[in-house]
Protein backbone atom coordinates (compact mmCIF):
# COMPACT_ATOMS: atom_id res chain seq x y z
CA UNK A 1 30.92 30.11 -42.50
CA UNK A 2 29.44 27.21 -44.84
CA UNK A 3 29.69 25.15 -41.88
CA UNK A 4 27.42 26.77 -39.88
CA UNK A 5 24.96 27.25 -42.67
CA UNK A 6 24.36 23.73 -42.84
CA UNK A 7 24.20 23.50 -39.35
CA UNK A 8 21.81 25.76 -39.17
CA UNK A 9 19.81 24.06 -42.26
CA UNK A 10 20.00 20.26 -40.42
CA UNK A 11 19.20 21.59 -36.93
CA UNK A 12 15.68 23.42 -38.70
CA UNK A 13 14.79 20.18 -40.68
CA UNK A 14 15.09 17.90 -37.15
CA UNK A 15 13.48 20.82 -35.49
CA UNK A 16 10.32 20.08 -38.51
CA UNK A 17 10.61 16.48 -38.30
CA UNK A 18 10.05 16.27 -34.53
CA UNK A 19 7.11 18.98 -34.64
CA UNK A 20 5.56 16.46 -37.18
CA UNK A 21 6.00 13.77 -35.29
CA UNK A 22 4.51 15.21 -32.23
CA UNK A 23 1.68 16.63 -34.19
CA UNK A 24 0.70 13.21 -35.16
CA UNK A 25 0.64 12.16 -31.32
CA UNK A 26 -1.31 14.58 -30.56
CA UNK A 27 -3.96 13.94 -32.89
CA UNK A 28 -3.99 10.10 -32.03
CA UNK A 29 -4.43 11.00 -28.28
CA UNK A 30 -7.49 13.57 -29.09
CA UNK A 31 -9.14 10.64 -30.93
CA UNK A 32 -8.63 8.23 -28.67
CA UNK A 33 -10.33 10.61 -25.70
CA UNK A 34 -12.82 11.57 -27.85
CA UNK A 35 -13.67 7.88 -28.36
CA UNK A 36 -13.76 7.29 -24.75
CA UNK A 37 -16.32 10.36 -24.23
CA UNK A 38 -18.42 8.85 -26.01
CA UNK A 39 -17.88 5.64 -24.72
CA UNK A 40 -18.34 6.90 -21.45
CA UNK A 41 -21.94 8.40 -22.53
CA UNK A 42 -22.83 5.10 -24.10
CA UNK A 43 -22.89 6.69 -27.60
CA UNK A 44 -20.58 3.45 -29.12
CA UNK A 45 -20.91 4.39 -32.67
CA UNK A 46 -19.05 7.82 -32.45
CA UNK A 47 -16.69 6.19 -30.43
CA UNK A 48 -15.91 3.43 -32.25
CA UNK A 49 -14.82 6.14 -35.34
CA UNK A 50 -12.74 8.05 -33.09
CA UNK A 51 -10.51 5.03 -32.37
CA UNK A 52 -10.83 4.18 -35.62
CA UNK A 53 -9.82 7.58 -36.74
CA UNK A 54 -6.68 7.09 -34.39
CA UNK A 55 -6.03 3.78 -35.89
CA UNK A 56 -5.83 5.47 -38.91
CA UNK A 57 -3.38 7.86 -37.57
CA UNK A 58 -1.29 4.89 -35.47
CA UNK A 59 -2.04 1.37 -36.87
CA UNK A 60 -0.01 0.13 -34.27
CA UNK A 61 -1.71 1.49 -31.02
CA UNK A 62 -2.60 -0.67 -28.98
CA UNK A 63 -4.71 1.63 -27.01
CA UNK A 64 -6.74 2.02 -30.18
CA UNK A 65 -7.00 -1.19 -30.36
CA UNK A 66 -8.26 -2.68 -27.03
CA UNK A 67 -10.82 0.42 -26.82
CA UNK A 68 -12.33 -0.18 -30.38
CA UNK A 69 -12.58 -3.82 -29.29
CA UNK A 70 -14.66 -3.17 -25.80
CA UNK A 71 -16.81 -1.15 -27.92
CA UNK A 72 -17.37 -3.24 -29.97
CA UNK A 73 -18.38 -6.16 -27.64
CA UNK A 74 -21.13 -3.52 -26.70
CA UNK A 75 -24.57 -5.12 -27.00
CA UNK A 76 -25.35 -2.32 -30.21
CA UNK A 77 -22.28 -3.54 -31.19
CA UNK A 78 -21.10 -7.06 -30.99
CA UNK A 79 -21.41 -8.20 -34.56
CA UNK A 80 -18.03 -7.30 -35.27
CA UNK A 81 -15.85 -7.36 -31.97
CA UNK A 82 -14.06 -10.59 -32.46
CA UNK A 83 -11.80 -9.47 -35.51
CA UNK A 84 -10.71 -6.40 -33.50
CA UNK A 85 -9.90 -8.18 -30.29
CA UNK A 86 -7.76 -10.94 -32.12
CA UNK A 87 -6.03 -8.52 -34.19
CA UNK A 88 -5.31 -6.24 -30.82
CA UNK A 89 -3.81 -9.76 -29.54
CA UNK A 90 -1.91 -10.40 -32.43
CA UNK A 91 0.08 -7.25 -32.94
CA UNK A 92 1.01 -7.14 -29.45
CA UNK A 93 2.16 -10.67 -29.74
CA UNK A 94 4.40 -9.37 -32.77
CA UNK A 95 5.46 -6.73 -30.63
CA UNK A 96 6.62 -8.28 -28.36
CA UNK A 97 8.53 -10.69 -30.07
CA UNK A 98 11.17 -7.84 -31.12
């Protein structure tokens, strides 16, 4: 009977930690389209805080990363494009090293 008490108990606390996990997914994703609606409409400064905003939620995404770098090579926006772009490059570099 205790057995299948803590069964139960693990299989609800994996069942939690993948609903988390897929939550935060979810949220990086809506960013990211977000960010490329307004890319798309040439509105650059809302969608350079969307991928931001999914940075934020996946420092490692890559996706993030290469879109927050085209928008910033915009002409609005090119002040600040080279420091995304090289840090884009060098995390997949790192990545792909493992």
């Amino acid at each position: 009977m205790m057995r299948m008490l803590q069964k139960k108990y693990i299989g609800i606390v994996l069942l939690l930690l993948v609903a988390a996990s897929a939550s935060a997914q979810k949220a990086e994703r809506d960013y990211i389209r977000k960010g490329n609606r307004f890319f798309k409409d040439s509105v650059y400064v809302d969608a350079e805080v969307n991928y931001r905003k999914a940075l934020e939620v996946n420092p490692k995404s890559t996706v993030s990363m290469f879109n927050l770098g085209n928008t910033l090579t915009q002409p609005e926006q090119a002040a600040g494009s080279d420091g995304a772009i090289c840090g884009s490059y060098q995390d997949r570099k790192r990545t792909n090293r493992t």
